[in-house]
Protein backbone atom coordinates (compact mmCIF):
# COMPACT_ATOMS: atom_id res chain seq x y z
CA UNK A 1 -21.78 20.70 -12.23
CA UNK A 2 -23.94 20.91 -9.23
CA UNK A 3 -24.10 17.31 -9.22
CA UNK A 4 -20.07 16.97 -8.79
CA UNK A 5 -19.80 19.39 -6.33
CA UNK A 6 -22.53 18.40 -3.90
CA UNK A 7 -20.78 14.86 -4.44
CA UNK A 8 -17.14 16.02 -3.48
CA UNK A 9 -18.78 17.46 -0.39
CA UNK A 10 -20.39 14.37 0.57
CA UNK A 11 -17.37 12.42 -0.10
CA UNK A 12 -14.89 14.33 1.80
CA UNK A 13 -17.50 14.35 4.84
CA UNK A 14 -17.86 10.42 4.71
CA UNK A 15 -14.08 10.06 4.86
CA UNK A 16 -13.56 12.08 7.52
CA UNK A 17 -16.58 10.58 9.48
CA UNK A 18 -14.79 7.14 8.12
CA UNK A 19 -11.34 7.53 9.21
CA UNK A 20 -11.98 9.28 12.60
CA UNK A 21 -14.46 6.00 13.27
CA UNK A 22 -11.41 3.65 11.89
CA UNK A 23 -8.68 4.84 13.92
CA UNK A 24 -11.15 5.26 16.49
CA UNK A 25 -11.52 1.17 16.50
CA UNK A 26 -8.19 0.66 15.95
CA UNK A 27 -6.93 2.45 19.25
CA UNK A 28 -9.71 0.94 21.28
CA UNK A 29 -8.72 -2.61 20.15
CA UNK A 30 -4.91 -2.18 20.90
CA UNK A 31 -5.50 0.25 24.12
CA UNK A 32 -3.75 -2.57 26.35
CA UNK A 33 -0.40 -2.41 24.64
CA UNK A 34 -0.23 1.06 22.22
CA UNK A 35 1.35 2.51 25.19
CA UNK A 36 4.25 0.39 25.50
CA UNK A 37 7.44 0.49 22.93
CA UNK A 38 7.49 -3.18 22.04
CA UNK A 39 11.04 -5.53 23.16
CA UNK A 40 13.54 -6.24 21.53
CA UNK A 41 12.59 -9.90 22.25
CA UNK A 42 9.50 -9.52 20.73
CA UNK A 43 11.21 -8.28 17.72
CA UNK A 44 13.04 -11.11 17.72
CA UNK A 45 10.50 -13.13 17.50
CA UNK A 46 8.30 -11.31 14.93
CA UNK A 47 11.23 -11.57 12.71
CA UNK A 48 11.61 -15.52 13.22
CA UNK A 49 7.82 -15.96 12.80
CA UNK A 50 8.48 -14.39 9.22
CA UNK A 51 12.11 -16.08 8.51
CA UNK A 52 9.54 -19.58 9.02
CA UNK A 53 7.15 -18.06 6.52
CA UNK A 54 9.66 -17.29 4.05
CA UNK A 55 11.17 -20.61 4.13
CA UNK A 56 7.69 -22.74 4.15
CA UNK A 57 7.09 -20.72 1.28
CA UNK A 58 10.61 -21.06 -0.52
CA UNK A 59 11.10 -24.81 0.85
CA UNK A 60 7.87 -25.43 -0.82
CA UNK A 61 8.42 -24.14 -4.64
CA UNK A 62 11.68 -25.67 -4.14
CA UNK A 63 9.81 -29.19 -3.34
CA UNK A 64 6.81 -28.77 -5.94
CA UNK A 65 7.42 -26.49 -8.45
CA UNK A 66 11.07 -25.67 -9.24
CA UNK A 67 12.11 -24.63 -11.78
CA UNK A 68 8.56 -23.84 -13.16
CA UNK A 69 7.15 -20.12 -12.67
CA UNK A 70 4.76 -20.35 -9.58
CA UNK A 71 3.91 -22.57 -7.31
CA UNK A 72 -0.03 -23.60 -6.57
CA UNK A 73 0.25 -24.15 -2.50
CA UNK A 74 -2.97 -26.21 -1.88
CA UNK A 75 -2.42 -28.97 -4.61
CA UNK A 76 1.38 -28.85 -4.15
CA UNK A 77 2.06 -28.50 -7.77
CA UNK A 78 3.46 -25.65 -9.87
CA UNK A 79 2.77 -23.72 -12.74
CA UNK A 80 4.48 -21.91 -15.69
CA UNK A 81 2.15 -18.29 -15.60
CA UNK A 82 4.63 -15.51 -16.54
CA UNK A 83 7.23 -16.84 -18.62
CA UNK A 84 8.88 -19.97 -18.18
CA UNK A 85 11.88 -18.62 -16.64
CA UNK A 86 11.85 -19.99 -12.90
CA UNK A 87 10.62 -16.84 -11.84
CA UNK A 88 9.80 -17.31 -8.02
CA UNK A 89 13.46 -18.58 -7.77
CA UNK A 90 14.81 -15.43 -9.57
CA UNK A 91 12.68 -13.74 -7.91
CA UNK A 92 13.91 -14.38 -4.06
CA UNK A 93 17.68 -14.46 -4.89
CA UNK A 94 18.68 -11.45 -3.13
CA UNK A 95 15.89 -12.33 -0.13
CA UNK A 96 17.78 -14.91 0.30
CA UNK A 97 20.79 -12.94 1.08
CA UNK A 98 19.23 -10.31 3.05
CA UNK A 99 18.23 -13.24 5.34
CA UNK A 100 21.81 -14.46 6.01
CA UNK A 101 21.44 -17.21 3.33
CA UNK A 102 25.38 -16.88 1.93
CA UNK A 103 24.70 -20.69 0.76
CA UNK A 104 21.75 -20.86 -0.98
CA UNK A 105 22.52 -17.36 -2.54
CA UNK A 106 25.58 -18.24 -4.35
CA UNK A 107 23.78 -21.51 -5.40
CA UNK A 108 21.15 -19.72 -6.98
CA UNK A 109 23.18 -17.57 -8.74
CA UNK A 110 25.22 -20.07 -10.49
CA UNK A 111 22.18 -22.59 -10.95
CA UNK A 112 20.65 -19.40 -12.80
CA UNK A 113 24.13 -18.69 -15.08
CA UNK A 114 24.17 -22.60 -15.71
CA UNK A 115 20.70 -22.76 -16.47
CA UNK A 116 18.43 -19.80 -17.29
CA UNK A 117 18.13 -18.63 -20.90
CA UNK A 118 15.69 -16.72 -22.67
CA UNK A 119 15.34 -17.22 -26.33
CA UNK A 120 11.44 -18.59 -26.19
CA UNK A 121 8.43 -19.13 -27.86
CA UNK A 122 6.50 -17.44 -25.12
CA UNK A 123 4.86 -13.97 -24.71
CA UNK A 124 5.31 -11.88 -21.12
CA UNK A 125 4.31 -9.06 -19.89
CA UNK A 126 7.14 -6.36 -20.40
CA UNK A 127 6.66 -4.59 -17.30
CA UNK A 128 6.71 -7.71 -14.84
CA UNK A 129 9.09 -9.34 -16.76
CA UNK A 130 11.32 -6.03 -16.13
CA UNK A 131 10.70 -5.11 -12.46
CA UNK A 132 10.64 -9.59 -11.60
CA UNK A 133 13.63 -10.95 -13.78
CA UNK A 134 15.58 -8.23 -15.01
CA UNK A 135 15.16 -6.61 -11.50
CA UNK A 136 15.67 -9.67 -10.02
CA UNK A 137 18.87 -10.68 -12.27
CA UNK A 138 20.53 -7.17 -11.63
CA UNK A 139 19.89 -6.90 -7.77
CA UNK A 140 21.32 -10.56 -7.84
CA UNK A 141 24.49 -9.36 -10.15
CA UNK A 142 25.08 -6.45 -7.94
CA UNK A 143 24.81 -7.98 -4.40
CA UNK A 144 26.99 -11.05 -5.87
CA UNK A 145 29.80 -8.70 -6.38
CA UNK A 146 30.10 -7.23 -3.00
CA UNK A 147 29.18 -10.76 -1.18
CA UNK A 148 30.96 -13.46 -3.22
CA UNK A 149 34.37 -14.04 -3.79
CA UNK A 150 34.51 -16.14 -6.75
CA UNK A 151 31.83 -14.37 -8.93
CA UNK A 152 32.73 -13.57 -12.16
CA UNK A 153 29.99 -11.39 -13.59
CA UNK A 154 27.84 -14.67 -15.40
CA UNK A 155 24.32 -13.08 -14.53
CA UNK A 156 25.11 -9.81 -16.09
CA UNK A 157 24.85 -11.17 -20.08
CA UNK A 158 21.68 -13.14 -18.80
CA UNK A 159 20.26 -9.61 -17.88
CA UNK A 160 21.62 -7.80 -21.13
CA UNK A 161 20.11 -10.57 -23.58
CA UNK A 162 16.32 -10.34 -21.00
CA UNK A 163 16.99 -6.43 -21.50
CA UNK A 164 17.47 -6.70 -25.51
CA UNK A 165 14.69 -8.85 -25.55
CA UNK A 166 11.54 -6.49 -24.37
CA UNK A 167 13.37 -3.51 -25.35
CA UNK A 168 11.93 -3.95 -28.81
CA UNK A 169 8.71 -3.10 -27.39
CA UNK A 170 9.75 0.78 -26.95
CA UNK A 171 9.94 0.93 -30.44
CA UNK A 172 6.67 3.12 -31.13
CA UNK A 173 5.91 6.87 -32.20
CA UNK A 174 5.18 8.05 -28.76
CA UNK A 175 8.01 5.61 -27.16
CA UNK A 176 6.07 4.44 -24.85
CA UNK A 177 6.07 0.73 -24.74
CA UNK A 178 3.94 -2.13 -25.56
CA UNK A 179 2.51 -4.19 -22.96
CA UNK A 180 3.66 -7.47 -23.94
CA UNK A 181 6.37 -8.80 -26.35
CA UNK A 182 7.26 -12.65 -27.49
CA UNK A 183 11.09 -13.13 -26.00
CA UNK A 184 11.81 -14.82 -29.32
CA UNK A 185 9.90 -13.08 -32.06
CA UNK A 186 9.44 -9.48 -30.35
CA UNK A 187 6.62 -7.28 -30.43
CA UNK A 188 3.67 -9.79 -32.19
CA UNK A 189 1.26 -8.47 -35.29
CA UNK A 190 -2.01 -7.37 -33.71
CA UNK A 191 -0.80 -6.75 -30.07
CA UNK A 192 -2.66 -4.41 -28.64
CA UNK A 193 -1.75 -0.97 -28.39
CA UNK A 194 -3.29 0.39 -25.34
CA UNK A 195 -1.23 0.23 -21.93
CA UNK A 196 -1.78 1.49 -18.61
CA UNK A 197 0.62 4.01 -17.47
CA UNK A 198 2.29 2.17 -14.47
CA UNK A 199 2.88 -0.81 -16.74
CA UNK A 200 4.52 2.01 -19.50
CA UNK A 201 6.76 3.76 -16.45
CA UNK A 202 8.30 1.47 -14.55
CA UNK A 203 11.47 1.19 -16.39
CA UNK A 204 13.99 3.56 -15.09
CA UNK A 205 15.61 1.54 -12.35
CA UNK A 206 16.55 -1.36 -14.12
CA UNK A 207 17.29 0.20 -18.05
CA UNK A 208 19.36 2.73 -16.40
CA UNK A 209 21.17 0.15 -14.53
CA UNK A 210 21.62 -2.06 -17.30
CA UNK A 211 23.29 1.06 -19.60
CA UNK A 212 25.66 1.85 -16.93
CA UNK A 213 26.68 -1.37 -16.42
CA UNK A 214 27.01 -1.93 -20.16
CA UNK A 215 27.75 1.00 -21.70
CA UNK A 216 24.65 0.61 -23.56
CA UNK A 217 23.11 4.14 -23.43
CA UNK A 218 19.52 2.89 -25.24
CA UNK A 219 18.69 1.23 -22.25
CA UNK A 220 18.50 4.30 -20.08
CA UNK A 221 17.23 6.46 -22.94
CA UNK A 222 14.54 4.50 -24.03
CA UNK A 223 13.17 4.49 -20.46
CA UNK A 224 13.35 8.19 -19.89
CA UNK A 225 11.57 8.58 -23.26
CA UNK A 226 8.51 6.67 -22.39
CA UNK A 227 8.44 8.43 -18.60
CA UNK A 228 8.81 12.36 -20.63
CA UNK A 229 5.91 10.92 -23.15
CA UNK A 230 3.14 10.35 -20.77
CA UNK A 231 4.00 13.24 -18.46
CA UNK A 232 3.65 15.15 -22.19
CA UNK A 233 0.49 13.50 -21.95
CA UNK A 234 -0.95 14.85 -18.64
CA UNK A 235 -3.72 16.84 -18.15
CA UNK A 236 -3.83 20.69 -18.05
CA UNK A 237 -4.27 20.18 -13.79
CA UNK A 238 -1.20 17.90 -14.35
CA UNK A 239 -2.92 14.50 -13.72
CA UNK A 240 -2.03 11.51 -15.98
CA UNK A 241 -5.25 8.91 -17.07
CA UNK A 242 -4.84 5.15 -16.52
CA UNK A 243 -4.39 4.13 -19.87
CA UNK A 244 -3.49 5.18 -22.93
CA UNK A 245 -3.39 4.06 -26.52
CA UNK A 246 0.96 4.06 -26.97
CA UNK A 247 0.33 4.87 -30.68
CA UNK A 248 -2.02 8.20 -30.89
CA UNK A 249 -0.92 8.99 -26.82
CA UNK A 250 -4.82 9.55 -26.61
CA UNK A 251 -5.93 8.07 -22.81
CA UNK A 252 -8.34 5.13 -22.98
CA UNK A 253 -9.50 5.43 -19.40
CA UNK A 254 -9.21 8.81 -17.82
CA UNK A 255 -9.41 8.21 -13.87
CA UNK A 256 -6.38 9.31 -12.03
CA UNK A 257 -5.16 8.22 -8.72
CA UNK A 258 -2.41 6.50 -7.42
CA UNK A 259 -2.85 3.08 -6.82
CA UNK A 260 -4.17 0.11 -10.03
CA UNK A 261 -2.21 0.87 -12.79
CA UNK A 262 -0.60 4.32 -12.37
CA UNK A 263 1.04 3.55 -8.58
CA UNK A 264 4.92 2.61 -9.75
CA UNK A 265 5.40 5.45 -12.18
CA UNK A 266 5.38 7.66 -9.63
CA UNK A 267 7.52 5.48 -7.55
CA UNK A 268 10.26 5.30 -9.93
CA UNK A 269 10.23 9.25 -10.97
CA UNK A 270 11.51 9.63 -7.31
CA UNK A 271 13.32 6.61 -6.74
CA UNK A 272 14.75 7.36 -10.17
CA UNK A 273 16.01 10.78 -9.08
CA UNK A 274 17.21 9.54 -6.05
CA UNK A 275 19.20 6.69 -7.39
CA UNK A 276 20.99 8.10 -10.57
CA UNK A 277 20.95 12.19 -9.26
CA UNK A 278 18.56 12.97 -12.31
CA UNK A 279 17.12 16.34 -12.00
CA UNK A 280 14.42 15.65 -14.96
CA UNK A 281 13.04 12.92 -12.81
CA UNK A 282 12.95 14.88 -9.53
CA UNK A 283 10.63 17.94 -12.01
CA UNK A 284 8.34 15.40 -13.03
CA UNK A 285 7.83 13.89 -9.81
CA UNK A 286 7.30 17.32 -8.10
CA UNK A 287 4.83 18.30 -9.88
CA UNK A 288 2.67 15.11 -10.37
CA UNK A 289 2.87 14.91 -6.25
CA UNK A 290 1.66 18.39 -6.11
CA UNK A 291 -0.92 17.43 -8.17
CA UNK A 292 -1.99 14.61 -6.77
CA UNK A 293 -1.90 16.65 -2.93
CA UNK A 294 -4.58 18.72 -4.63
CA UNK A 295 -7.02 17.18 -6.50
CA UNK A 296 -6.24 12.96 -5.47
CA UNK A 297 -6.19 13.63 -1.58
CA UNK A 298 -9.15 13.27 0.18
CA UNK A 299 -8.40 13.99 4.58
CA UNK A 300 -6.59 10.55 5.05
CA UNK A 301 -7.33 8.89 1.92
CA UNK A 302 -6.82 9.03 -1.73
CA UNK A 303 -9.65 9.03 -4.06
CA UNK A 304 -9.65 8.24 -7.93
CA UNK A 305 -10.60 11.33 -9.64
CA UNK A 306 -11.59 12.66 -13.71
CA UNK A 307 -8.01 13.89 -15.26
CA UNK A 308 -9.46 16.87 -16.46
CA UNK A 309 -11.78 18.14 -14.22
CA UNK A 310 -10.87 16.24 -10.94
CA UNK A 311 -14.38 15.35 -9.97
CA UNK A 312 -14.36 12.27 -8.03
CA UNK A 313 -14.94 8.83 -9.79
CA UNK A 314 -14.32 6.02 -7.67
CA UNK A 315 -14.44 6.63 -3.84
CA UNK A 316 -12.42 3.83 -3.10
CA UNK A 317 -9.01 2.79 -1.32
CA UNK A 318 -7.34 -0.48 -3.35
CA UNK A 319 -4.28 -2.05 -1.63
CA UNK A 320 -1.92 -0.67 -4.39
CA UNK A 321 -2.19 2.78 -3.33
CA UNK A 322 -0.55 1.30 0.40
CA UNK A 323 3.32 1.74 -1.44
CA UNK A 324 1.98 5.66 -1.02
CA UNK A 325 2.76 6.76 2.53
CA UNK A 326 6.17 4.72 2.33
CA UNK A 327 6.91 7.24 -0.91
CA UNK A 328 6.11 10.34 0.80
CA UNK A 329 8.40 9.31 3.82
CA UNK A 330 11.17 9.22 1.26
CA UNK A 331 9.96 12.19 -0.39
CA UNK A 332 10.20 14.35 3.46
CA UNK A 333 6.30 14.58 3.49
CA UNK A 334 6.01 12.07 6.33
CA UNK A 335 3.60 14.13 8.49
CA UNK A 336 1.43 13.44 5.42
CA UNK A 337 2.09 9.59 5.36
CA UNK A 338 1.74 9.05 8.79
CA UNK A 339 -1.83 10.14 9.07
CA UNK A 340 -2.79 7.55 5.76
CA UNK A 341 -0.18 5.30 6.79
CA UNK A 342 -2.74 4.90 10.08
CA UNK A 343 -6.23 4.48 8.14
CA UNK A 344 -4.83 2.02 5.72
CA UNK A 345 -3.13 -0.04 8.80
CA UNK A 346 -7.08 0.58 10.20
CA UNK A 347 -9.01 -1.58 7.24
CA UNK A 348 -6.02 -4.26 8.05
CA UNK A 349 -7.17 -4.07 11.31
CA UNK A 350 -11.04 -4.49 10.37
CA UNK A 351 -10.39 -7.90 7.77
CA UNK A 352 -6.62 -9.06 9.22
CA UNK A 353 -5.77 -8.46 5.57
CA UNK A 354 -6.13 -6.00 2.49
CA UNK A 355 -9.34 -6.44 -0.10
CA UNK A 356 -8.13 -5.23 -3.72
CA UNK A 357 -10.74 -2.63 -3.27
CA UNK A 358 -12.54 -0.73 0.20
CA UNK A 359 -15.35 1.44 -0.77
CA UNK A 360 -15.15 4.87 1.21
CA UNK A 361 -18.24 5.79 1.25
CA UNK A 362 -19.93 2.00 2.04
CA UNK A 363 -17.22 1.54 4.60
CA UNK A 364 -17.04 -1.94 3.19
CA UNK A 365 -15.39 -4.76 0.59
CA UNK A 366 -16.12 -3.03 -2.82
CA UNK A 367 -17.95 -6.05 -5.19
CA UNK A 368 -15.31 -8.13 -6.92
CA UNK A 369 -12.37 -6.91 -5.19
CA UNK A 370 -12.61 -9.29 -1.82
CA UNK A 371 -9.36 -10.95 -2.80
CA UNK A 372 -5.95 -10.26 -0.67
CA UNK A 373 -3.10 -12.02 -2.99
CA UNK A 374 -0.72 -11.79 -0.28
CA UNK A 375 0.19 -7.90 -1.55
CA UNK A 376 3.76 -6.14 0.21
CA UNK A 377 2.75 -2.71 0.22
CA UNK A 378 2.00 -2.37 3.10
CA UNK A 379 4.66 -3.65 4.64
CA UNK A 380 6.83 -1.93 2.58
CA UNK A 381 5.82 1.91 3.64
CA UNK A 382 6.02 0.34 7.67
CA UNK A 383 9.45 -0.48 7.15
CA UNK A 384 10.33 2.67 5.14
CA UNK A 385 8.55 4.75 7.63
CA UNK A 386 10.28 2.88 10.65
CA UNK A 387 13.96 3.65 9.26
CA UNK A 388 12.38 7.28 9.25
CA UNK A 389 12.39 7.66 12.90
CA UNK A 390 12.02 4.11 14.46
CA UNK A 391 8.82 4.81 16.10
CA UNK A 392 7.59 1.83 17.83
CA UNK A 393 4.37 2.15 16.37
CA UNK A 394 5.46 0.76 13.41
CA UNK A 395 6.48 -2.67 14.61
CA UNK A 396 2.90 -2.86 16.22
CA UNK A 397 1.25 -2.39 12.65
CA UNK A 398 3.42 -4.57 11.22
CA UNK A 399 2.88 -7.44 14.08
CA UNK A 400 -0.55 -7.54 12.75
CA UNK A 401 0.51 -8.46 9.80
CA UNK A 402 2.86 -11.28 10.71
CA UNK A 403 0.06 -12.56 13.27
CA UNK A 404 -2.70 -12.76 10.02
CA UNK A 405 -0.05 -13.98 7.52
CA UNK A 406 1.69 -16.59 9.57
CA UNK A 407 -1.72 -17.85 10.87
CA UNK A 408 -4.43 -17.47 8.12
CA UNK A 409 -1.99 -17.90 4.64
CA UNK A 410 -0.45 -21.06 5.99
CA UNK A 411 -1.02 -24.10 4.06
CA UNK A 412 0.78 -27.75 3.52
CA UNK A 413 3.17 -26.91 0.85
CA UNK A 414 3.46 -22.68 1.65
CA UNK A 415 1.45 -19.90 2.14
CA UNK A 416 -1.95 -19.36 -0.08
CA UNK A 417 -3.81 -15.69 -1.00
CA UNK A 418 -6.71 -15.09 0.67
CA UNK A 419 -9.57 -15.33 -2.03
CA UNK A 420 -11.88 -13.73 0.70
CA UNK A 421 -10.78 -10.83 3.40
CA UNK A 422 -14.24 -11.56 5.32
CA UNK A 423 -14.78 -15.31 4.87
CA UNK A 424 -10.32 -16.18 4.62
CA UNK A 425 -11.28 -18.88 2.06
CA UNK A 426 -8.25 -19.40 0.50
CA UNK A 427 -6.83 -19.71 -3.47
CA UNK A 428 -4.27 -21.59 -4.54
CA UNK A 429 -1.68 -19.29 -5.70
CA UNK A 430 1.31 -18.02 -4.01
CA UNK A 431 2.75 -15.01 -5.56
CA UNK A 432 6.52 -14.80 -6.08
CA UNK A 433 6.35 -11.26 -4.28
CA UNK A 434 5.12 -12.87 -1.40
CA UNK A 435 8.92 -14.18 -1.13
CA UNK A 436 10.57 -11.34 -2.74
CA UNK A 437 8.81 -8.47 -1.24
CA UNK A 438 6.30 -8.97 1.71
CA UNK A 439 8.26 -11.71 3.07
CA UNK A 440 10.86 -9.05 3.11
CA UNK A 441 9.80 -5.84 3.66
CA UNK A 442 8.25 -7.64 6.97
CA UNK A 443 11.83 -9.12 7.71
CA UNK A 444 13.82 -6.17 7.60
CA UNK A 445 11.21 -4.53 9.59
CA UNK A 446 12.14 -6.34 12.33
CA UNK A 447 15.98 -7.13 12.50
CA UNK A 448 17.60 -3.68 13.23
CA UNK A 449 21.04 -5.03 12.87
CA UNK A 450 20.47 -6.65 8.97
CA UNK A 451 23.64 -5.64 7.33
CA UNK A 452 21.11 -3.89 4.94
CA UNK A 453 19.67 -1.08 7.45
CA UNK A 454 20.93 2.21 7.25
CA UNK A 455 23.06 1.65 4.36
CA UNK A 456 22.47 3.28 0.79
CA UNK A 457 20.01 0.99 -1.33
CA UNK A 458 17.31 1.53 -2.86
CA UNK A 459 14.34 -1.21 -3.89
CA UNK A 460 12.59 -1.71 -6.94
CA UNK A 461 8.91 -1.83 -7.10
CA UNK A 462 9.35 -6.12 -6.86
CA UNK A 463 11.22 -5.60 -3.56
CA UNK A 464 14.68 -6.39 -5.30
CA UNK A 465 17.39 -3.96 -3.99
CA UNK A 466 20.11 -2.24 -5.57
CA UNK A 467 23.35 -0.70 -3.99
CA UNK A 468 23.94 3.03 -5.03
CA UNK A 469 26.82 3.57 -6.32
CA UNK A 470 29.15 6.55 -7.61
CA UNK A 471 29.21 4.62 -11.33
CA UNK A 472 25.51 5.47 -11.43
CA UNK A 473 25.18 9.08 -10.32
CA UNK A 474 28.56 9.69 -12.57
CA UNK A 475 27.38 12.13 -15.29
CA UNK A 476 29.62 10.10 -17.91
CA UNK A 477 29.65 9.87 -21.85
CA UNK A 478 25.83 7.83 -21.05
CA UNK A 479 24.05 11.18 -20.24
CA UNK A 480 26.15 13.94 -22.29
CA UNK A 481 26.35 12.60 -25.17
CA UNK A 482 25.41 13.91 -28.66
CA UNK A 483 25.09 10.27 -30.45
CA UNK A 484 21.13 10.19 -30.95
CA UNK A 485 19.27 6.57 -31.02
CA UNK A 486 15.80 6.00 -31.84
CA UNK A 487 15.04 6.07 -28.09
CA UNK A 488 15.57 9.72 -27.47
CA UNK A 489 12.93 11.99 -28.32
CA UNK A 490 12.27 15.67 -27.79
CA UNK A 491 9.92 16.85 -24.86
């Protein structure tokens, strides 16, 4: 016990030491121009340095890979690595869109009705299959009815068949799903049954979507059932593990935190609450943030901790937890994010990108985690922090990322992750949320006058956005009913 506590003490001392000495760097390497609010010229061109990344990027699946998954940006060559379903181009519909492409939107919509199907032989991950394509396929569906005149509803079955497809992996005591299903033969003999709980959370956005949309209420209920089963799963200090074993509910690996493999379930408890006016979300989320102020929190930072006990594990910052400060700004607590918001821009600062993991208390790359795969988080709590109060300070965080990205990620046929944040060696992958979210987030950042600012959406954890409406905050027949599925369960 002594051991633990002397360790805390230590730890909380380093980071403080560690982010006064970051942001201490930080302002002394900006001190020419932090004083100034920046243009609306420069602005301007911020946001067409990241239109031309977008397109290099887009121009160049469309070139080498389409319609195959990914596409490799060194060898100019693509690759089928999720699940044969064209998913960088499903993927950046409604980007397209948000960046004035009326065109190339409504081509992509009816090249995916024409062309996409999903009965196949192939085994995908059910939570990136859900928050990429069925995100992707509903934000698509929704935007096409305000923004085209001659859409007739085609991508909605597409998303219905995707949604009966991995919704056979909720099937389980606990109802919290299986990691990965076969979109032709469902859940496979001898899959295994141990999940992390981001990958077992993330479902609320898009199943209750595709219900109300429907009229399919197992949807919906099936994703509030595995969201109330590992919250019935927390700790006594009301901390949730990393993964858990979706048959017994027993936790596999018990470090909490809120970045790797936790980070969107608390993301879509709020978001959840937010979009559909669900009060059961909004509990959870409460107290899990409370939580998480208490014994995750360390000064600026935020630590992985033991679930029961909340001694400190791993000391360590990974790029994941950046979505964090952009949640609490939605949540009110932006006080809060603004102070982490500031040391996470500060390692940016240090490498000109994000490693996967920054050791606190080395104040360096942790071992294995060097890699920077082109990751929007970041960018995504700058621009949900700017539309907070549109302090200029945000564009100037954000500038440093376009001037890295649009410099150091650039390649023949599109933009490459950074296999190295000291050395910038590069890999050849491109991400498909390097179009769909970073490319983005980083747009709307910039262009004050997007038809998407200040109006009522909210995004998905792949970036994809979704237009609130009164048909899903409507407390209809889908939420008061007595008919009982299989999905609901008893908390």
């Amino acid at each position: 016990m002594h051991i633990n506590i002397q360790l805390k003490l230590n730890v909380s001392n380093v980071l403080l030491l560690l982010s006064l000495l970051l942001i201490l760097t930080a302002i002394t390497s900006v001190s020419a121009v932090i004083h100034y609010p920046p243009s609306n010229e420069l602005k301007r061109l911020l946001r067409d340095d990241v239109k031309r990344m977008f397109y290099h990027g887009y121009d160049s699946y469309m070139k080498h890979s389409f319609p195959m998954d990914e596409l490799k940006p060194i060898s100019c060559k693509g690759s089928d690595t999720f699940g044969k379903y064209a998913l960088t181009y499903i993927d950046s519909l409604d980007a397209l869109l948000i960046l004035g492409n009326t065109t190339e939107f409504e081509k992509g919509v009816q090249w995916t009705i024409d062309n996409i199907q999903f009965n196949k032989d192939v085994n995908v991950s059910v939570f990136e299959t859900n928050i990429r394509v069925l995100g992707g396929l509903l934000s698509a569906h929704l935007l096409a009815e305000e923004h085209m005149s001659t859409y007739t509803g085609g991508l909605l079955p597409l998303a219905l068949d995707l949604g009966e497809r991995i919704l056979v992996a909720f099937d389980t005591p606990t109802g919290i799903p299986y990691g990965a299903v076969n979109l032709a033969r469902g859940v496979l003999p001898g899959e295994s049954s141990v999940t992390c709980t981001a990958g077992a959370g993330t479902f609320a956005l898009e199943f209750g979507i595709l219900s109300k949309l429907t009229q399919r209420p197992e949807f919906e209920r099936a994703a509030k059932r595995a969201a109330r089963s590992l919250w019935r799963y927390r700790s006594e200090i009301d901390l949730l593990g990393n993964h858990l074993d979706l048959i017994t509910g027993a936790w596999t690996i018990t470090e909490s935190g809120i970045g790797t493999g936790i980070d969107s379930y608390f993301e879509y408890l709020l978001k959840a609450a937010i979009f559909f006016d669900d009060q059961d979300y909004l509990d959870i989320f409460e107290k899990a943030y409370r939580a998480i102020i208490r014994h995750v929190k360390k000064e600026h930072w935020y630590v992985e901790v033991q679930m029961s006990k909340a001694n400190i594990v791993w000391p360590i910052y990974n790029s994941l937890q950046s979505f964090w400060p952009g949640l609490q700004a939605l949540a009110g607590q932006f006080e809060d994010a603004f102070g982490t918001v500031k040391a996470f821009h500060t390692v940016w600062r240090r490498y000109g990108f994000l490693p996967e993991g920054y050791n606190l208390l080395s104040g360096g790359v942790h071992p294995g985690q060097r890699s920077y795969p082109l990751r929007p988080e970041l960018a995504e709590s700058l621009y949900t922090m700017y539309q907070n109060n549109k302090d200029p300070y945000f564009i100037k965080m954000g500038r440093d990322m376009v001037w890295t990205l649009s410099n150091q990620t650039r390649c023949e046929c599109g933009h490459a992750n950074i296999a190295d944040v000291e050395t910038h060696e590069l890999e050849d992958k491109m991400e498909s949320f390097f179009l769909s979210e970073t490319c983005k987030y980083l747009y709307l950042l910039f262009d004050d006058s997007n038809m998407f600012i200040n109006q009522s959406y909210v995004f998905n954890t792949e970036g994809h956005i979704f237009p609130m409406q009164y048909r899903f905050i409507a407390k209809d027949s889908l939420t008061t009913s007595n008919i009982r599925t299989k999905y609901d369960v008893p908390i």
